[in-house]
PDB file of N, CA and C in Angstrom:
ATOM      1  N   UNK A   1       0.849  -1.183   0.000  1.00  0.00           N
ATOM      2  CA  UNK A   1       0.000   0.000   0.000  1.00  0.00           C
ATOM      3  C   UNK A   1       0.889   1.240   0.000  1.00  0.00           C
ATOM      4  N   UNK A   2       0.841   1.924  -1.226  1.00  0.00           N
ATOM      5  CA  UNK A   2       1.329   3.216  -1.312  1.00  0.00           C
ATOM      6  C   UNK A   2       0.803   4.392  -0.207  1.00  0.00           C
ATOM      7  N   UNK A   3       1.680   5.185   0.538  1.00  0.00           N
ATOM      8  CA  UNK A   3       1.155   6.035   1.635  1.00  0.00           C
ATOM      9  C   UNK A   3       1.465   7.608   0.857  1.00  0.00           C
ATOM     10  N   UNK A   4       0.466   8.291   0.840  1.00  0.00           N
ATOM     11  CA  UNK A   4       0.360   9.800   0.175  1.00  0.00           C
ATOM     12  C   UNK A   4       1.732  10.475   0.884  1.00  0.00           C
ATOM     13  N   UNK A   5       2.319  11.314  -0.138  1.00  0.00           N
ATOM     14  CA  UNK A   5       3.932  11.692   0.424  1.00  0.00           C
ATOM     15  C   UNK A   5       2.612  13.032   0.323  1.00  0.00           C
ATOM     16  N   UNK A   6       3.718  13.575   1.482  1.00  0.00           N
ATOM     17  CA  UNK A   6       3.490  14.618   2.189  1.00  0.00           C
ATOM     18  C   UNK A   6       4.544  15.803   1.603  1.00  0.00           C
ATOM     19  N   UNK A   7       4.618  16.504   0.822  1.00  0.00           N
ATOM     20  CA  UNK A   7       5.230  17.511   0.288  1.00  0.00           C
ATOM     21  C   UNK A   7       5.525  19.228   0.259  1.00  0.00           C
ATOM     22  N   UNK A   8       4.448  19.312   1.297  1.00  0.00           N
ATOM     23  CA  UNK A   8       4.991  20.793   1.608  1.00  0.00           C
ATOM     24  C   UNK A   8       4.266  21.061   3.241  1.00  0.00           C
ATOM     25  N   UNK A   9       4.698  22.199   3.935  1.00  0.00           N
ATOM     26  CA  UNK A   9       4.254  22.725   5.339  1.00  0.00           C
ATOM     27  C   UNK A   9       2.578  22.449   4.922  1.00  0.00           C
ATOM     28  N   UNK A  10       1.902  22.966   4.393  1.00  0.00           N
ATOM     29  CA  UNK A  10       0.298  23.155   4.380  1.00  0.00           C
ATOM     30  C   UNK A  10      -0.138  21.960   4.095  1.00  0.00           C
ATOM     31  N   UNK A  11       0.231  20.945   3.225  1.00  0.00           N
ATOM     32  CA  UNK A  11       0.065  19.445   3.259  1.00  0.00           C
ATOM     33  C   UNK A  11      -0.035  18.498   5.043  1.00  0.00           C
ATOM     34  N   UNK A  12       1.724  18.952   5.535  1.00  0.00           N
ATOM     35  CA  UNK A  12       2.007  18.458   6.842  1.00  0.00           C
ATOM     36  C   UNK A  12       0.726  19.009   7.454  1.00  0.00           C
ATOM     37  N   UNK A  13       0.437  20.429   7.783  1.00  0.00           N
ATOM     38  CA  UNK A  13      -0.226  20.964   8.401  1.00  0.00           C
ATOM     39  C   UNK A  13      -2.035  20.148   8.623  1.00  0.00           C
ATOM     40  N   UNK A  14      -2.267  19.832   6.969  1.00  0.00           N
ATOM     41  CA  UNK A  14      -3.544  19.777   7.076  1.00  0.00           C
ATOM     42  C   UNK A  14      -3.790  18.151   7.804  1.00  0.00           C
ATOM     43  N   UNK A  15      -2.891  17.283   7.193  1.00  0.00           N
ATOM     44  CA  UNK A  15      -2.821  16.399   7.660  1.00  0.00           C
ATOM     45  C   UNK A  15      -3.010  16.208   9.425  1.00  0.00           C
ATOM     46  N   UNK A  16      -1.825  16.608   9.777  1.00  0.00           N
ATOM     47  CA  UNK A  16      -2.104  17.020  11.574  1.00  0.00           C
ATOM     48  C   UNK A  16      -3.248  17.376  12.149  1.00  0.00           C
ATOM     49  N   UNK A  17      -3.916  18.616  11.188  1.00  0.00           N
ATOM     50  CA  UNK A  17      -5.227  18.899  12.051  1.00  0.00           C
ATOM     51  C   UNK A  17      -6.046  17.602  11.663  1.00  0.00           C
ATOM     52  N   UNK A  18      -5.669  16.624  10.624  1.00  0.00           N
ATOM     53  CA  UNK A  18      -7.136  15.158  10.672  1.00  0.00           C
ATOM     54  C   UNK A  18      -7.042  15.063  12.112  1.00  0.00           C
ATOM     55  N   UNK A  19      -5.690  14.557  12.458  1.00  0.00           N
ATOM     56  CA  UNK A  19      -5.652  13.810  13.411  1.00  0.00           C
ATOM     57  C   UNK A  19      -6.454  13.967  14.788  1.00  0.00           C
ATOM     58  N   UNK A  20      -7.357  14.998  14.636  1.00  0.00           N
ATOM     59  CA  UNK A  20      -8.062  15.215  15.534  1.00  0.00           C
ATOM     60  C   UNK A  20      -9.646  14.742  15.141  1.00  0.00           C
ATOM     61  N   UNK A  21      -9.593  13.684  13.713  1.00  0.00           N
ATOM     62  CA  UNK A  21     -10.434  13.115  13.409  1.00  0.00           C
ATOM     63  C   UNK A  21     -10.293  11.843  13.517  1.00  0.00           C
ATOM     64  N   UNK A  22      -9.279  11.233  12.594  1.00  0.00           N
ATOM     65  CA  UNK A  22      -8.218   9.798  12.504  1.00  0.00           C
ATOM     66  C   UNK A  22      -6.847  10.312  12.943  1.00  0.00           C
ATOM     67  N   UNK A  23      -6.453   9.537  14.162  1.00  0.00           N
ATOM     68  CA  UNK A  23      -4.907   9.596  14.455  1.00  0.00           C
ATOM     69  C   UNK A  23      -4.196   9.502  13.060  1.00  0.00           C
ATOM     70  N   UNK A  24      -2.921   9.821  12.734  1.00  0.00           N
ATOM     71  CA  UNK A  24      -1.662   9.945  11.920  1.00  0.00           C
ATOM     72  C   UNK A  24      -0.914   9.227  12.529  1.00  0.00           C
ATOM     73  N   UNK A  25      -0.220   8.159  11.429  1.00  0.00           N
ATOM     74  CA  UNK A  25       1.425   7.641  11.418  1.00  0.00           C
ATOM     75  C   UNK A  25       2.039   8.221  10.398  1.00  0.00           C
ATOM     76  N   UNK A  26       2.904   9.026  10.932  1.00  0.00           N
ATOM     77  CA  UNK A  26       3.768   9.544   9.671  1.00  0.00           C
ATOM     78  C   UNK A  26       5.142   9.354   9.560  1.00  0.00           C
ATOM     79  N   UNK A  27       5.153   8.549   8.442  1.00  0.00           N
ATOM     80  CA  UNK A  27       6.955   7.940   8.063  1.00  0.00           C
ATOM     81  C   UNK A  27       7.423   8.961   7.859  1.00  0.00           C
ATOM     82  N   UNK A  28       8.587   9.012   8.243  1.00  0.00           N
ATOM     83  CA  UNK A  28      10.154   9.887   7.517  1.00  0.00           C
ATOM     84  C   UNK A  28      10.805   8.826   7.103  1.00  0.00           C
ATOM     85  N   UNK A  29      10.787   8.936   5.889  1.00  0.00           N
ATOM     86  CA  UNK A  29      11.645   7.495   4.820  1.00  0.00           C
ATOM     87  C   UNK A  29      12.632   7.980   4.043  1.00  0.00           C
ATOM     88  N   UNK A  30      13.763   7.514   4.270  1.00  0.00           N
ATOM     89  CA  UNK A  30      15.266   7.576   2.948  1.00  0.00           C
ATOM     90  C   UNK A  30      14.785   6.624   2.257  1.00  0.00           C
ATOM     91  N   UNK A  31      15.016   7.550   1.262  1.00  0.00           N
ATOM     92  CA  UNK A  31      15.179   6.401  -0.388  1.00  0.00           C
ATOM     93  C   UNK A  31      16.305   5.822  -0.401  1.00  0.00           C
ATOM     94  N   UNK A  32      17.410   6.200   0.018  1.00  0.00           N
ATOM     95  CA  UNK A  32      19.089   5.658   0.074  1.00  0.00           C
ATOM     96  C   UNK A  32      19.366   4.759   1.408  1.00  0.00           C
ATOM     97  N   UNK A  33      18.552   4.605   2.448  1.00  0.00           N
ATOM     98  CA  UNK A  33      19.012   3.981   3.336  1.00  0.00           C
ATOM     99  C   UNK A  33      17.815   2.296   3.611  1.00  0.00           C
ATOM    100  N   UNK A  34      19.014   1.313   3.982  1.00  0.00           N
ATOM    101  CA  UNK A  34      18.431   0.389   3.791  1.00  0.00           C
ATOM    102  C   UNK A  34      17.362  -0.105   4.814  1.00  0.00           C
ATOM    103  N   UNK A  35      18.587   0.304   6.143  1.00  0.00           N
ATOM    104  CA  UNK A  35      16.934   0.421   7.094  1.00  0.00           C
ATOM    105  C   UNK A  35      15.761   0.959   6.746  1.00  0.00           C
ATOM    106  N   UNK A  36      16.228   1.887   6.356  1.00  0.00           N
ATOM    107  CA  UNK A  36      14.900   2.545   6.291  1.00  0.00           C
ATOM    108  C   UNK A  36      13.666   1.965   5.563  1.00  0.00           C
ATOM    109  N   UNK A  37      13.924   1.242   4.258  1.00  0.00           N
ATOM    110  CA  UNK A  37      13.721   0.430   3.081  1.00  0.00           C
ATOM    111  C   UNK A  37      12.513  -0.940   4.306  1.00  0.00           C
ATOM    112  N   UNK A  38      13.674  -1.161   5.127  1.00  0.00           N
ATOM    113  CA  UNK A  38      12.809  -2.197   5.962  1.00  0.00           C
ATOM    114  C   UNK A  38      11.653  -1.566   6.758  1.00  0.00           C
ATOM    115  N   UNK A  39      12.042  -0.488   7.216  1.00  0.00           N
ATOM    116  CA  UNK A  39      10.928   0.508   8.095  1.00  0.00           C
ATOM    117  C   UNK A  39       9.496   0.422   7.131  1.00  0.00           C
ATOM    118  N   UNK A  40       9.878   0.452   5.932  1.00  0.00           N
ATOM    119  CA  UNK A  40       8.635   0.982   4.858  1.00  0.00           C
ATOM    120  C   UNK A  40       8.053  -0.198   4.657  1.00  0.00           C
ATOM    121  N   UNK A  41       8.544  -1.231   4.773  1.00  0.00           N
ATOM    122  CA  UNK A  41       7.773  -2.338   4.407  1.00  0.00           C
ATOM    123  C   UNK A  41       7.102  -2.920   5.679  1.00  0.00           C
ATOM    124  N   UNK A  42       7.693  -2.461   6.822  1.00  0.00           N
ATOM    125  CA  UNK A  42       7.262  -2.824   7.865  1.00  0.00           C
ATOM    126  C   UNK A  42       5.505  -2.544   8.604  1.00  0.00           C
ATOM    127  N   UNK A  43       5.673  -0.761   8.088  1.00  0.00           N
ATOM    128  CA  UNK A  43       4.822   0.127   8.641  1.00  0.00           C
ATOM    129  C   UNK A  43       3.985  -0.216   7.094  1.00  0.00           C
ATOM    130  N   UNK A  44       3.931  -0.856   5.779  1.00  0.00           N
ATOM    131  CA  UNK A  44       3.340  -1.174   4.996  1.00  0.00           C
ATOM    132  C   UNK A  44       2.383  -1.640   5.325  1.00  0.00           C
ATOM    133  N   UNK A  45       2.878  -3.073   6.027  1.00  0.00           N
ATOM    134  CA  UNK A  45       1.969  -4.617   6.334  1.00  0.00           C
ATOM    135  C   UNK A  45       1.714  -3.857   7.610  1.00  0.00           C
ATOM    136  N   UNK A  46       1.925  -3.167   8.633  1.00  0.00           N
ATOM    137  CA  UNK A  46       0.960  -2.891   9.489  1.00  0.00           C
ATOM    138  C   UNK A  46      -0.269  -2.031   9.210  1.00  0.00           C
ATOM    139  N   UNK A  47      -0.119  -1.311   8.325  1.00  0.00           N
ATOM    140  CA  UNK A  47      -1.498  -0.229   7.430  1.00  0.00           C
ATOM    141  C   UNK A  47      -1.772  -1.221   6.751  1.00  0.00           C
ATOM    142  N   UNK A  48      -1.187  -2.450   6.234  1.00  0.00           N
ATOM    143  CA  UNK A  48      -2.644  -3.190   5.670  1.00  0.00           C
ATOM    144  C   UNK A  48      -3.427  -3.722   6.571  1.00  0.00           C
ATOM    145  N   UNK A  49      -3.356  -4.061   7.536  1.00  0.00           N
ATOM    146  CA  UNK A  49      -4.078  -4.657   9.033  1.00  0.00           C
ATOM    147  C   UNK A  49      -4.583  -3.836   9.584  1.00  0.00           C
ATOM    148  N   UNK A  50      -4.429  -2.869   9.876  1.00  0.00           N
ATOM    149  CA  UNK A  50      -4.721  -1.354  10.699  1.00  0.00           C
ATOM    150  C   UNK A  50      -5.315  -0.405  10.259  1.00  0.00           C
ATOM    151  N   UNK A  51      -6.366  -0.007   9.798  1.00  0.00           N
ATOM    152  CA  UNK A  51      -6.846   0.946   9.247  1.00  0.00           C
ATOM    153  C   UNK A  51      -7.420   1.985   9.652  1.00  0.00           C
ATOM    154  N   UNK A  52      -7.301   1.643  10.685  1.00  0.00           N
ATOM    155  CA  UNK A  52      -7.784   2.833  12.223  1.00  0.00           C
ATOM    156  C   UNK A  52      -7.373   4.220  12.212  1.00  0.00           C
ATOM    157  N   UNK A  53      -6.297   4.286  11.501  1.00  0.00           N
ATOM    158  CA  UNK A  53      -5.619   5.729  11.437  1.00  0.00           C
ATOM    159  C   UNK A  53      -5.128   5.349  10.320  1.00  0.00           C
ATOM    160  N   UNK A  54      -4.613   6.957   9.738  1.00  0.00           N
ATOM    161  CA  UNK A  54      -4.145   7.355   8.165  1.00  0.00           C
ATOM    162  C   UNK A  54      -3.005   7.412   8.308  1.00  0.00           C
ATOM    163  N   UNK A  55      -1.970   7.306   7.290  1.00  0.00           N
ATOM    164  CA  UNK A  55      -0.788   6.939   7.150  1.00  0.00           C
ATOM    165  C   UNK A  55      -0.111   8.259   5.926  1.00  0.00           C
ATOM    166  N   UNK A  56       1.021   8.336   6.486  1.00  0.00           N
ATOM    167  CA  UNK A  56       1.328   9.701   5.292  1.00  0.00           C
ATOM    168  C   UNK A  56       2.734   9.240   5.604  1.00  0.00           C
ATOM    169  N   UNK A  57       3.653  10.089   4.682  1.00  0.00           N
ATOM    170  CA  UNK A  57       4.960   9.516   4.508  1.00  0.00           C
ATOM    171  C   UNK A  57       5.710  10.870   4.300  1.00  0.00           C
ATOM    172  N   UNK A  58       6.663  11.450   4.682  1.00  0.00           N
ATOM    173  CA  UNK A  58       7.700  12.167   4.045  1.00  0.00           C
ATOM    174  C   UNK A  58       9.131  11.564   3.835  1.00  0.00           C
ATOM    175  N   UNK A  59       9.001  11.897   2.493  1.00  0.00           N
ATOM    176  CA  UNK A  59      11.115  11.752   1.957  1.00  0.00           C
ATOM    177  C   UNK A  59      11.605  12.382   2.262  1.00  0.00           C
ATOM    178  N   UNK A  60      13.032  12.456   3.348  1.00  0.00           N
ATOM    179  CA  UNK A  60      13.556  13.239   3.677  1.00  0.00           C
ATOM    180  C   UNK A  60      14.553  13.698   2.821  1.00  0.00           C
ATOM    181  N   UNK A  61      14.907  12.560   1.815  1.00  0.00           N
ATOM    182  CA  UNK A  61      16.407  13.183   1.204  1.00  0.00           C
ATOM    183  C   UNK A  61      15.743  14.431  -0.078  1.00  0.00           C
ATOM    184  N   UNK A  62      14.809  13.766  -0.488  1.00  0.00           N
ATOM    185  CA  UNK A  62      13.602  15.011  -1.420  1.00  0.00           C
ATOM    186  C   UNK A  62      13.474  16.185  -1.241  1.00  0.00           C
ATOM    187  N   UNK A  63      13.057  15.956   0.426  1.00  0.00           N
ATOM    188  CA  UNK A  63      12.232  17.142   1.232  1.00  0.00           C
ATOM    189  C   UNK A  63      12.997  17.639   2.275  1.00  0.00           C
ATOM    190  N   UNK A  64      14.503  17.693   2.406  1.00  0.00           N
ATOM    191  CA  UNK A  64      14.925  18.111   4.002  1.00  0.00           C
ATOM    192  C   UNK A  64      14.428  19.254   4.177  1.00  0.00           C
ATOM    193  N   UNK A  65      14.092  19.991   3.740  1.00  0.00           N
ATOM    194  CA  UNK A  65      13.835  21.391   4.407  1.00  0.00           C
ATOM    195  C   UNK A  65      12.190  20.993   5.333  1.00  0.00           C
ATOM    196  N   UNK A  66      11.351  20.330   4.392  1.00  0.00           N
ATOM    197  CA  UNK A  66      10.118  19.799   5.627  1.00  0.00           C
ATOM    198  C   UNK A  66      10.323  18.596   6.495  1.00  0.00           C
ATOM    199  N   UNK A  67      10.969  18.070   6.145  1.00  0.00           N
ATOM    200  CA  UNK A  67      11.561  17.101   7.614  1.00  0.00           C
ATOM    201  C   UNK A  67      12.441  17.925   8.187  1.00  0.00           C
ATOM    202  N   UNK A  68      13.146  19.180   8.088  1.00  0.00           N
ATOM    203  CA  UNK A  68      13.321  20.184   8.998  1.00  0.00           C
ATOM    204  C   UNK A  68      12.724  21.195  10.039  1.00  0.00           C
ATOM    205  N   UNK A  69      11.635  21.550   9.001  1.00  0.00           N
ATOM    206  CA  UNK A  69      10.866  22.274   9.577  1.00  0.00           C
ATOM    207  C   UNK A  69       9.414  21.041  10.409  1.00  0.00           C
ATOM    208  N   UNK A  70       9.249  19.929  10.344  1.00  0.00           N
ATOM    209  CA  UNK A  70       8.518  18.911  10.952  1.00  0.00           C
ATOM    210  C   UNK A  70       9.125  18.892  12.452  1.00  0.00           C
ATOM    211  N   UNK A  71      10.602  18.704  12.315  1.00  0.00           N
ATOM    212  CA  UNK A  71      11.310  18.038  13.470  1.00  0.00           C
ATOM    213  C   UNK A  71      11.194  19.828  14.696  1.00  0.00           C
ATOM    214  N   UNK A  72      11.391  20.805  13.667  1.00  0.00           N
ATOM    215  CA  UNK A  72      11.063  22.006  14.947  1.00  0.00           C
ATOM    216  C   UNK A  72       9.280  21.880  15.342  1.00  0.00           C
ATOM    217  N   UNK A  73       8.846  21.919  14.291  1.00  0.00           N
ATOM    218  CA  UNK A  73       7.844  22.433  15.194  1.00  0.00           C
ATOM    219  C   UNK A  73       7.174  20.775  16.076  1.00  0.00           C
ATOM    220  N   UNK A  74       7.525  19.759  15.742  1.00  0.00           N
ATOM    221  CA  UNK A  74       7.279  18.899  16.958  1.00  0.00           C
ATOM    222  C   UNK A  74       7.857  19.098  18.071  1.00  0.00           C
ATOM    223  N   UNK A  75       9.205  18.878  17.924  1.00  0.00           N
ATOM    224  CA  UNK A  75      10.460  19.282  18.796  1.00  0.00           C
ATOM    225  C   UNK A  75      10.546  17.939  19.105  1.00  0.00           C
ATOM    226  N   UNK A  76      10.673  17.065  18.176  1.00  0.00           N
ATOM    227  CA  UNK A  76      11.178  15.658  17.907  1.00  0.00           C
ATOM    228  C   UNK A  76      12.288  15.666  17.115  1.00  0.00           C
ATOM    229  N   UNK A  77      13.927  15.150  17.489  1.00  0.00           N
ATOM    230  CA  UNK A  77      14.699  15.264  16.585  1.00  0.00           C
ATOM    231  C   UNK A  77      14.618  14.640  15.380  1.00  0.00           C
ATOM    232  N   UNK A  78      15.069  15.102  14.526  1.00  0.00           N
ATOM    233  CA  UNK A  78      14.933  13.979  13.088  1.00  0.00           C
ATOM    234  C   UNK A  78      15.938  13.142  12.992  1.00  0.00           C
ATOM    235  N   UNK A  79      15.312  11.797  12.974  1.00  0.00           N
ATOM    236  CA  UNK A  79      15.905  10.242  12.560  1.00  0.00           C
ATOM    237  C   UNK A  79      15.279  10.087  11.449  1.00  0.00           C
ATOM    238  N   UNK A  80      15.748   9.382  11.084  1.00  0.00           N
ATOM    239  CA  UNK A  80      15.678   8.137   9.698  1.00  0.00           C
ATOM    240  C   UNK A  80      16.192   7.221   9.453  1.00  0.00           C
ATOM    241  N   UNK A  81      14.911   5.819   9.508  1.00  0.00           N
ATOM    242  CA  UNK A  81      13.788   6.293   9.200  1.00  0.00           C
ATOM    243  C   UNK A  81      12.843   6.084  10.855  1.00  0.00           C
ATOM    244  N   UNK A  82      11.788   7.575  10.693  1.00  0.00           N
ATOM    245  CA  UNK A  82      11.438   7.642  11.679  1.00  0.00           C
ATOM    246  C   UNK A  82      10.193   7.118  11.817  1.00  0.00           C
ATOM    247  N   UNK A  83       8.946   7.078  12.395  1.00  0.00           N
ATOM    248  CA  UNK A  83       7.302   7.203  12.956  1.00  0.00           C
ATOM    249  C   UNK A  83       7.122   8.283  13.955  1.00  0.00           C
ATOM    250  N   UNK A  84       6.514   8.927  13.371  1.00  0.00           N
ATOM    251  CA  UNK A  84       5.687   9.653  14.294  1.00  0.00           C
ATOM    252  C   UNK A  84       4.112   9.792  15.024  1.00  0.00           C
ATOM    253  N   UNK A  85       3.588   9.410  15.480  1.00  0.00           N
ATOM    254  CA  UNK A  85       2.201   9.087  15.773  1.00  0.00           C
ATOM    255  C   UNK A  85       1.334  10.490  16.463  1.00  0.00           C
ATOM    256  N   UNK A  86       0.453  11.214  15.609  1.00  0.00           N
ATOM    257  CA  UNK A  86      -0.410  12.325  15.836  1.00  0.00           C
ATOM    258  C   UNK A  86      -1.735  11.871  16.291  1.00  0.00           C
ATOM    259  N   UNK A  87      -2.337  12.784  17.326  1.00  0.00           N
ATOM    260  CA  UNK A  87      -3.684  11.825  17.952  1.00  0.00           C
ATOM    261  C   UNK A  87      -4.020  13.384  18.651  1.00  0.00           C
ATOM    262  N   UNK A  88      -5.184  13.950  17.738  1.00  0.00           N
ATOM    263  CA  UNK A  88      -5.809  15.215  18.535  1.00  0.00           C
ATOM    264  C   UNK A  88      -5.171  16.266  18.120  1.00  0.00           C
ATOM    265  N   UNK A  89      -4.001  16.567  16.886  1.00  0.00           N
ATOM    266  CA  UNK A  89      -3.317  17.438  16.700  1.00  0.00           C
ATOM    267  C   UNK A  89      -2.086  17.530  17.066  1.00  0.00           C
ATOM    268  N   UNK A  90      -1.443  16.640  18.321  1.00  0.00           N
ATOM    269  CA  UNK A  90      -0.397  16.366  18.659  1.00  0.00           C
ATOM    270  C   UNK A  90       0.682  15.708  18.255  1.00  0.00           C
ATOM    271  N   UNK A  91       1.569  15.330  18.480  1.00  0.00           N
ATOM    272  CA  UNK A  91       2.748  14.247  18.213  1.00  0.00           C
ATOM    273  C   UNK A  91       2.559  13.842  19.851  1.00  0.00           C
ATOM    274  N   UNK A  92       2.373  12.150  19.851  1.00  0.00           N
ATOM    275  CA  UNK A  92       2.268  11.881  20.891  1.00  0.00           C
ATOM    276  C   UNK A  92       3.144  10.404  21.244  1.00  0.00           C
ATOM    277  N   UNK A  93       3.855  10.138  20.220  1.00  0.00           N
ATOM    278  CA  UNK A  93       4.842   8.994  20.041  1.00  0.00           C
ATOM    279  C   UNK A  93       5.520   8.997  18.844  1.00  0.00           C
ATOM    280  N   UNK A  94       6.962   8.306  19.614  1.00  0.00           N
ATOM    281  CA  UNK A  94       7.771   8.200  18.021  1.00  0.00           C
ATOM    282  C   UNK A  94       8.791   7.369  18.154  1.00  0.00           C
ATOM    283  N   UNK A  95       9.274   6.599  17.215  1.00  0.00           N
ATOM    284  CA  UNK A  95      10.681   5.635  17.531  1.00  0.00           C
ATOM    285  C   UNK A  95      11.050   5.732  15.707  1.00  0.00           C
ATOM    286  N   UNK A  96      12.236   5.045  16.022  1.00  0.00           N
ATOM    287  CA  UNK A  96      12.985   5.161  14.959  1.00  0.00           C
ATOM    288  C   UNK A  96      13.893   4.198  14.394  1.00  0.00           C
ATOM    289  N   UNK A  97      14.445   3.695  13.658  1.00  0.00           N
ATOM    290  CA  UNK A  97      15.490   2.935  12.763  1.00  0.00           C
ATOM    291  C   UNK A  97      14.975   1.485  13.230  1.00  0.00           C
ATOM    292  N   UNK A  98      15.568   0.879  13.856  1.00  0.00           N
ATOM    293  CA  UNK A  98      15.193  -1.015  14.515  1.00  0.00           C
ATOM    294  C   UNK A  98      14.073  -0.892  15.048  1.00  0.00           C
ATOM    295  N   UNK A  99      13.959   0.272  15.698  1.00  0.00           N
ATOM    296  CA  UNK A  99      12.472   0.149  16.637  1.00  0.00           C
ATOM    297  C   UNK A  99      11.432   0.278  16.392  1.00  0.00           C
ATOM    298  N   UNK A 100      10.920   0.795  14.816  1.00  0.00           N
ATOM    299  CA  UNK A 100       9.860   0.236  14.002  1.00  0.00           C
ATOM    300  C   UNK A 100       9.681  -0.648  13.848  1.00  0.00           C
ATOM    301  N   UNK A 101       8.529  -1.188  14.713  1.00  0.00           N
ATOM    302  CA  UNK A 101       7.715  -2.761  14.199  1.00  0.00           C
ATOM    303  C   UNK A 101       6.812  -2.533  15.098  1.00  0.00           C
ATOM    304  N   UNK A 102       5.694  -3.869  14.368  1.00  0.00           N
ATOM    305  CA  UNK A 102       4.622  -3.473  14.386  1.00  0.00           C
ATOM    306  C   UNK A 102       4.200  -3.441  16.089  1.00  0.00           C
ATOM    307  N   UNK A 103       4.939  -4.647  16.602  1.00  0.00           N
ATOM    308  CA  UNK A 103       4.820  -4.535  18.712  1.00  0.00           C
ATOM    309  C   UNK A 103       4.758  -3.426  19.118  1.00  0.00           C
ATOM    310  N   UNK A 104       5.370  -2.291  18.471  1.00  0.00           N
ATOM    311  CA  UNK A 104       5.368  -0.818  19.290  1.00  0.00           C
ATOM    312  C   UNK A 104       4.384  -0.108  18.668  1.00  0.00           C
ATOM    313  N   UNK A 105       4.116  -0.345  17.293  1.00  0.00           N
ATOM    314  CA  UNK A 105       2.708   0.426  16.863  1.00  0.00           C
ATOM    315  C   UNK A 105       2.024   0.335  17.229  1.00  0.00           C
ATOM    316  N   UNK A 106       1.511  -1.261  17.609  1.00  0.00           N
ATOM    317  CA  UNK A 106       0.287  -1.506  18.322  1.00  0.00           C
ATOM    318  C   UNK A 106       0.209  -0.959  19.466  1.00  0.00           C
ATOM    319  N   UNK A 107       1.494  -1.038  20.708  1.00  0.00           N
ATOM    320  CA  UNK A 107       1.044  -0.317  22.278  1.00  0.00           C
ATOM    321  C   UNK A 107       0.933   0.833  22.091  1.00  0.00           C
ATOM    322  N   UNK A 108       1.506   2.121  21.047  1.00  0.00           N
ATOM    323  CA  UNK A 108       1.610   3.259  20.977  1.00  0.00           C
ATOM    324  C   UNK A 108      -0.475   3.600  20.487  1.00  0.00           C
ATOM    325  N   UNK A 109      -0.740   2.682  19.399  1.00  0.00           N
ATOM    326  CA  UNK A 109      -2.277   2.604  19.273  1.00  0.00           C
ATOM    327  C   UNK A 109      -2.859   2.414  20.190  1.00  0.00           C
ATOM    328  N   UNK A 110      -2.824   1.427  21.477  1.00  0.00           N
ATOM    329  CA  UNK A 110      -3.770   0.950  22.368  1.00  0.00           C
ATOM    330  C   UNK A 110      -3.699   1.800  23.859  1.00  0.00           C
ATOM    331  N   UNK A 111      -2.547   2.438  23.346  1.00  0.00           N
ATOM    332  CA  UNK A 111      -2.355   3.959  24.674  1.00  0.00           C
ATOM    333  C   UNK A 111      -3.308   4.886  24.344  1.00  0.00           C
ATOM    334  N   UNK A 112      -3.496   4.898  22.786  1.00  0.00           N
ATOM    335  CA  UNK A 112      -4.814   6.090  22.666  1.00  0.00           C
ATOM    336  C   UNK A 112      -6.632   5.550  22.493  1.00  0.00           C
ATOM    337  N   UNK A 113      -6.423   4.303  23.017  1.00  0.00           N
ATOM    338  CA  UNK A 113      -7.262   4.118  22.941  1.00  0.00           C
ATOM    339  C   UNK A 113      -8.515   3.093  21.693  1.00  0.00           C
ATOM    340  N   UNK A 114      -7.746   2.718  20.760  1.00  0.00           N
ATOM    341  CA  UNK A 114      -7.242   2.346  19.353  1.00  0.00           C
ATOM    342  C   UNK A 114      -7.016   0.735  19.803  1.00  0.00           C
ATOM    343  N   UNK A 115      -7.898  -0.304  19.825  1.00  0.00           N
ATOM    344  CA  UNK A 115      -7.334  -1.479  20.249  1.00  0.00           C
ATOM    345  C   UNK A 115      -6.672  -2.842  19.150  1.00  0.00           C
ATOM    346  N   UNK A 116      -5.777  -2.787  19.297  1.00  0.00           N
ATOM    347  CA  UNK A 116      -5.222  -4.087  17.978  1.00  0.00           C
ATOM    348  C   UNK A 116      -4.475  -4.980  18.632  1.00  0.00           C
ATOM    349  N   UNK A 117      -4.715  -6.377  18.551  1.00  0.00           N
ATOM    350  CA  UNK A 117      -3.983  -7.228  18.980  1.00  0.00           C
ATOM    351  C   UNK A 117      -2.600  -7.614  18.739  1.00  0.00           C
TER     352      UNK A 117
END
C-alpha cells in the first residue's frame, strides 16, 4: 500500500489537524538507506491490518527542508527512518530505525485508545 507523500508545510499541516479526526502515522523514509527500506515495508503490512488511522509519509532526502521544519515544530529530533504518531493534533509517540515494528505500533495505538492485537 502506497502512503500519500506529504510535500509541503500546508500538506504536513492539514494532515495534523485530521488527526483530531483519525490519528496519523507519519513515516520519515530515505530512499538511500536500507533500514529505512525495511521501516517501509514494515509500517506497509501494518497499514494493511490497521486501518484505524491514516498513514502519510515524508522523503527526507527530497524534502529536508520539511523534515526540517517537521522536526522544529514537533520538537522531535529527526531520525531516519522515523514514525511519528499524531492523535488530537499532537505528536504523541515516536521511535525510529530497529524500533519500528509493528509490537510498538500496536502499544503506541492501544495507549490512545485504538485497540489491535
Amino acid at each position: 500500500m502506497p502512503f500519500p507523500i506529504i510535500r509541503t508545510l500546508e500538506e504536513f499541516n492539514e494532515a495534523v489537524k485530521k488527526s483530531h479526526e483519525k490519528p496519523l502515522l507519519l513515516l520519515k523514509h530515505s530512499t538511500a538507506c536500507g533500514i529505512s527500506a525495511g521501516a517501509l515495508a514494515t509500517v506497509e503490512d501494518f497499514a494493511n491490518i490497521y486501518d484505524a488511522i491514516d498513514y502519510r509519509m515524508v522523503l527526507v532526502i527530497e524534502n529536508r527542508e520539511l523534515s526540517r521544519e517537521i522536526a522544529s515544530i514537533t520538537g522531535i529530533p529527526h531520525q531516519s527512518p522515523q514514525v511519528i504518531l499524531f492523535h488530537e493534533g499532537k505528536p504523541i509517540w515516536h521511535t525510529s530505525h530497529w524500533s519500528i515494528r509493528a509490537k510498538s505500533m500496536k502499544k503506541a495505538l492501544n495507549s490512545i485508545g485504538i485497540p489491535v492485537d
